[in-house]
Protein backbone atom coordinates (compact mmCIF):
# COMPACT_ATOMS: atom_id res chain seq x y z
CA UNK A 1 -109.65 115.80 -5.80
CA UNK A 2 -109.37 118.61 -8.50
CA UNK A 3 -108.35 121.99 -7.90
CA UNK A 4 -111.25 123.19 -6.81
CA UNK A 5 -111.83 120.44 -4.15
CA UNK A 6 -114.11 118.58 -5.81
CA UNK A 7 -113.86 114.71 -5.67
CA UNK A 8 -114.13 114.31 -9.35
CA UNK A 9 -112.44 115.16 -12.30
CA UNK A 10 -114.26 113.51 -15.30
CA UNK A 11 -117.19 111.36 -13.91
CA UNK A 12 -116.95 107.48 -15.15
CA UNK A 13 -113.81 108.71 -17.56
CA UNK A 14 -110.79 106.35 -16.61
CA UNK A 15 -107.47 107.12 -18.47
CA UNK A 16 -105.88 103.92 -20.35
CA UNK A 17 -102.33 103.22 -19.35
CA UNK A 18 -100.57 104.18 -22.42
CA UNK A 19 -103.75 105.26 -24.56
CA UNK A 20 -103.50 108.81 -23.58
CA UNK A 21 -102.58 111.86 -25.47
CA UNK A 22 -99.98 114.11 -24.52
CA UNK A 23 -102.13 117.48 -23.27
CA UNK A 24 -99.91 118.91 -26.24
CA UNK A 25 -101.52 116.82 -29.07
CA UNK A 26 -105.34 117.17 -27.33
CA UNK A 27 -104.54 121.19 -27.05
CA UNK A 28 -103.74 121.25 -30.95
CA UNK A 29 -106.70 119.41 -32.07
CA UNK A 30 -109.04 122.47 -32.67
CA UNK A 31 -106.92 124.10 -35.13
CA UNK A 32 -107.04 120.67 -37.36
CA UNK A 33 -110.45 119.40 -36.03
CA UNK A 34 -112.48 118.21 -38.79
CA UNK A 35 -115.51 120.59 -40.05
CA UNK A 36 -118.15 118.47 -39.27
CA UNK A 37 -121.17 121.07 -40.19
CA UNK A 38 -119.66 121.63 -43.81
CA UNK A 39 -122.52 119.76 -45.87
CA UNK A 40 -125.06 119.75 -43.09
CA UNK A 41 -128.31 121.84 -43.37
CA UNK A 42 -127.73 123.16 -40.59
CA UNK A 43 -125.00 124.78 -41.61
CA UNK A 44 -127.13 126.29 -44.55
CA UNK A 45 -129.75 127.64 -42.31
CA UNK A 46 -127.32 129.23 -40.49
CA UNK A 47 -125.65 130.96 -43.52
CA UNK A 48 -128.76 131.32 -45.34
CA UNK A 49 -130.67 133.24 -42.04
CA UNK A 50 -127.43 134.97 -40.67
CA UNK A 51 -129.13 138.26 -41.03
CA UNK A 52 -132.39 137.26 -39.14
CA UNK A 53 -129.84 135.54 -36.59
CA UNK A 54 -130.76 136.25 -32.86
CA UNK A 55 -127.46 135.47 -30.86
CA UNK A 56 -129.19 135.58 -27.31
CA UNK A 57 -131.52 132.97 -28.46
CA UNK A 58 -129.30 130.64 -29.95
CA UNK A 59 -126.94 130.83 -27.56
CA UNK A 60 -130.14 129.60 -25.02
CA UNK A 61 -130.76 126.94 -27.82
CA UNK A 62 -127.03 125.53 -27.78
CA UNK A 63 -126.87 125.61 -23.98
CA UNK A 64 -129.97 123.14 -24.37
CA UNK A 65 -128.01 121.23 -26.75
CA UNK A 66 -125.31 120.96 -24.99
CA UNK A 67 -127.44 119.29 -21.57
CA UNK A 68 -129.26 117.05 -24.14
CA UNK A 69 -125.51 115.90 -24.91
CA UNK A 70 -124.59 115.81 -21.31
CA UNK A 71 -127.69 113.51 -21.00
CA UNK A 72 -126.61 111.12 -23.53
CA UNK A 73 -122.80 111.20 -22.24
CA UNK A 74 -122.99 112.35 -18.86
CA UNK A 75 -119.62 113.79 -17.71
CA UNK A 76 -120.16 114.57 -13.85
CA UNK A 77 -117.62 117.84 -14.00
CA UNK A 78 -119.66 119.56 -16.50
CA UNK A 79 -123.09 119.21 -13.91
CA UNK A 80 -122.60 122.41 -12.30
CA UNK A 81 -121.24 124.73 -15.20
CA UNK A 82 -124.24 123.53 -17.29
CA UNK A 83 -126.51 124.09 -14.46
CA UNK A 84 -124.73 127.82 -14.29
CA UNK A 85 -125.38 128.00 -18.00
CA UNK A 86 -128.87 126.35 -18.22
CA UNK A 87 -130.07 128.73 -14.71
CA UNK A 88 -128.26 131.90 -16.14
CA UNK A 89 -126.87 133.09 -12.78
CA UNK A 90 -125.34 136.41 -12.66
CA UNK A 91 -122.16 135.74 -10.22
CA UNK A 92 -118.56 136.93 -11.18
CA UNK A 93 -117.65 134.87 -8.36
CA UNK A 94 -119.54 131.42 -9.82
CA UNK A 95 -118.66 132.46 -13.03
CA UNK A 96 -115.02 132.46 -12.20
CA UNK A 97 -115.28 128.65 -10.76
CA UNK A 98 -117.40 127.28 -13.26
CA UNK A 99 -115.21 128.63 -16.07
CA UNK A 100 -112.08 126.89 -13.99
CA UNK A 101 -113.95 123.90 -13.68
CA UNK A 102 -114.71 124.21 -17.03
CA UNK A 103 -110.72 125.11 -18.07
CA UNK A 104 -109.88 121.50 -15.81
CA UNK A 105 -112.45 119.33 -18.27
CA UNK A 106 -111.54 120.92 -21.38
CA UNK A 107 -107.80 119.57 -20.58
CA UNK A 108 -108.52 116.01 -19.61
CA UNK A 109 -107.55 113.44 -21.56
CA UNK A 110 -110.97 112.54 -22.93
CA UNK A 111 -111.67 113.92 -26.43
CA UNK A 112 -115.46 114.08 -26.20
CA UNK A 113 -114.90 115.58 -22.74
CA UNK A 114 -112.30 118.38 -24.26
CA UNK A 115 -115.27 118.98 -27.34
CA UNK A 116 -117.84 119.60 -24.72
CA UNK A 117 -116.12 121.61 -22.19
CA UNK A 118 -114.80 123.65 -25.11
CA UNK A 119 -118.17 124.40 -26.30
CA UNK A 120 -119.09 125.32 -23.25
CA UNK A 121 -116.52 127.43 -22.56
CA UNK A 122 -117.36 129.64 -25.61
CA UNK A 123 -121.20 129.58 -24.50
CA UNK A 124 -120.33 130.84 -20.99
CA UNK A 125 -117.83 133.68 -22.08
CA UNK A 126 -120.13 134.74 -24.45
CA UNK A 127 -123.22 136.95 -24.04
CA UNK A 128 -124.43 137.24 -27.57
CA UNK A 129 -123.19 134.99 -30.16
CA UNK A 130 -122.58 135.24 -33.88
CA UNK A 131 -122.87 133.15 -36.63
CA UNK A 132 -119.60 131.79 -36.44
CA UNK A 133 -119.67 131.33 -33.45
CA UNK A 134 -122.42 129.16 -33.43
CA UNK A 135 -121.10 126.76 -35.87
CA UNK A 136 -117.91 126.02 -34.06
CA UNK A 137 -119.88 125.22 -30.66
CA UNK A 138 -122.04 122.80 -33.08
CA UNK A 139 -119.01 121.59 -34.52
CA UNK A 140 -117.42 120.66 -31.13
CA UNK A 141 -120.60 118.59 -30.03
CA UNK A 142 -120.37 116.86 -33.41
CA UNK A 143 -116.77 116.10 -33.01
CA UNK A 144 -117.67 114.87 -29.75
CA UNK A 145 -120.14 112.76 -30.99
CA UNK A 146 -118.11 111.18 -33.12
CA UNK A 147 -115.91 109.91 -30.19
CA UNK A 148 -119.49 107.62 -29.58
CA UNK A 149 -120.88 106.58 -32.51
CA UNK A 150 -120.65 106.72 -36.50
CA UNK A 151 -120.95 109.66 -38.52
CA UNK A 152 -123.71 108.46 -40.66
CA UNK A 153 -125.74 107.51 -37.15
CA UNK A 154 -125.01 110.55 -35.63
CA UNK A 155 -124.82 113.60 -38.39
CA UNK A 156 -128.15 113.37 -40.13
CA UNK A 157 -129.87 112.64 -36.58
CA UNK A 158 -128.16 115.77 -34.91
CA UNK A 159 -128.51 117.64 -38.27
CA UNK A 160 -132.44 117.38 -38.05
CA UNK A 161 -132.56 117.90 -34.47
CA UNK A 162 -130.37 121.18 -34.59
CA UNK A 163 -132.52 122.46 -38.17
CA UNK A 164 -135.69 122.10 -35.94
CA UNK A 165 -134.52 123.46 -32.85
CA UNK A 166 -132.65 126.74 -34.27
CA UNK A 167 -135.69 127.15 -37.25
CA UNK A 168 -138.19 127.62 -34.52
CA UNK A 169 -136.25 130.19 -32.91
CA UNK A 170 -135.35 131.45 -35.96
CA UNK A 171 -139.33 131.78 -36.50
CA UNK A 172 -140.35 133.17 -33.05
C-alpha cells in the first residue's frame, strides 16, 4: 500500500535487487539532465513564437501529451492525477492528493516514472505556463523516453508530433 492507501505504487514497475538508485542520485538528476529539446524544432517554434505563446493552451496540449505517454508506458499511479489534469477539476482537496500521489511517483526508483511524474507535477501546480516552462515539461517526457527506446527513434518522431500539436494551437 502507499501512503495514501492505495494498493499500488508504480503499476508493472518492479525494483532490481541491487539496480536501484539511491533516492539521492534520482533527486539530483534534473539539475544535470540532458537538454533533450536543444536542436529540436520544437524548440525553435517555441522560441521563435514565444510572443504569440498562449500558456493556458499549451499547458492543455502537454497534459495531452503527457496521457499519450501514459498510453505508450502506462504507469498505474499516474491514472488518477492525469485524469485530475486531463478533467480539470477544481478541488483543493483532490488537488492536494493527486499532487501527493504525484510527489510518491516522482520519487520511485524508476527514471521514466520520476520524468513523468515530474512533468506532471509542474503541469498541475501551474495555471498558465511560460515558455520555459514548457520546454522543461517536454524535456522530461523526452528524457523519459529515452529510458524506452533510442534517441534517433524517438526525437524526430516526438519532435514532429509536438511541432504539429503546439503549431495548431499556436494557429487557433
Amino acid at each position: 500500500m502507499d501512503l495514501l492507501g492505495h494498493g499500488y505504487l508504480t503499476g508493472g514497475f518492479q525494483p532490481q535487487v541491487g539496480g536501484a538508485l539511491p533516492l539521492n542520485a534520482i533527486t539530483q538528476m534534473d539539475s544535470t539532465m540532458k537538454n533533450w529539446i536543444s536542436n529540436t524544432k520544437i524548440n525553435a517554434l517555441l522560441e521563435a513564437g514565444s510572443q504569440k505563446f498562449d500558456g493556458v493552451k499549451v499547458k492543455r496540449d502537454l497534459i495531452e501529451y503527457c496521457d499519450r505517454y501514459q498510453k505508450i508506458y502506462p504507469f498505474e499511479i499516474l491514472e488518477e492525477p492525469l485524469n485530475f489534469l486531463i478533467n480539470n477539476v477544481s478541488s483543493d482537496d483532490k488537488y492536494r492528493e493527486m499532487h501527493a500521489l504525484l510527489r510518491i511517483a516522482a520519487e520511485e526508483y524508476c527514471i521514466s516514472l520520476n520524468e513523468i511524474s515530474e512533468a506532471l507535477l509542474d503541469l498541475i501546480d501551474t495555471r498558465v505556463l511560460a515558455t520555459d516552462q514548457a520546454k522543461k515539461i517536454i524535456n522530461h517526457l523526452f528524457e523519459a523516453f529515452s529510458c524506452n527506446e533510442k534517441p534517433e527513434d524517438f526525437i524526430p518522431r516526438e519532435d514532429a508530433y509536438l511541432c504539429k500539436k503546439l503549431f495548431a494551437t499556436a494557429s487557433s
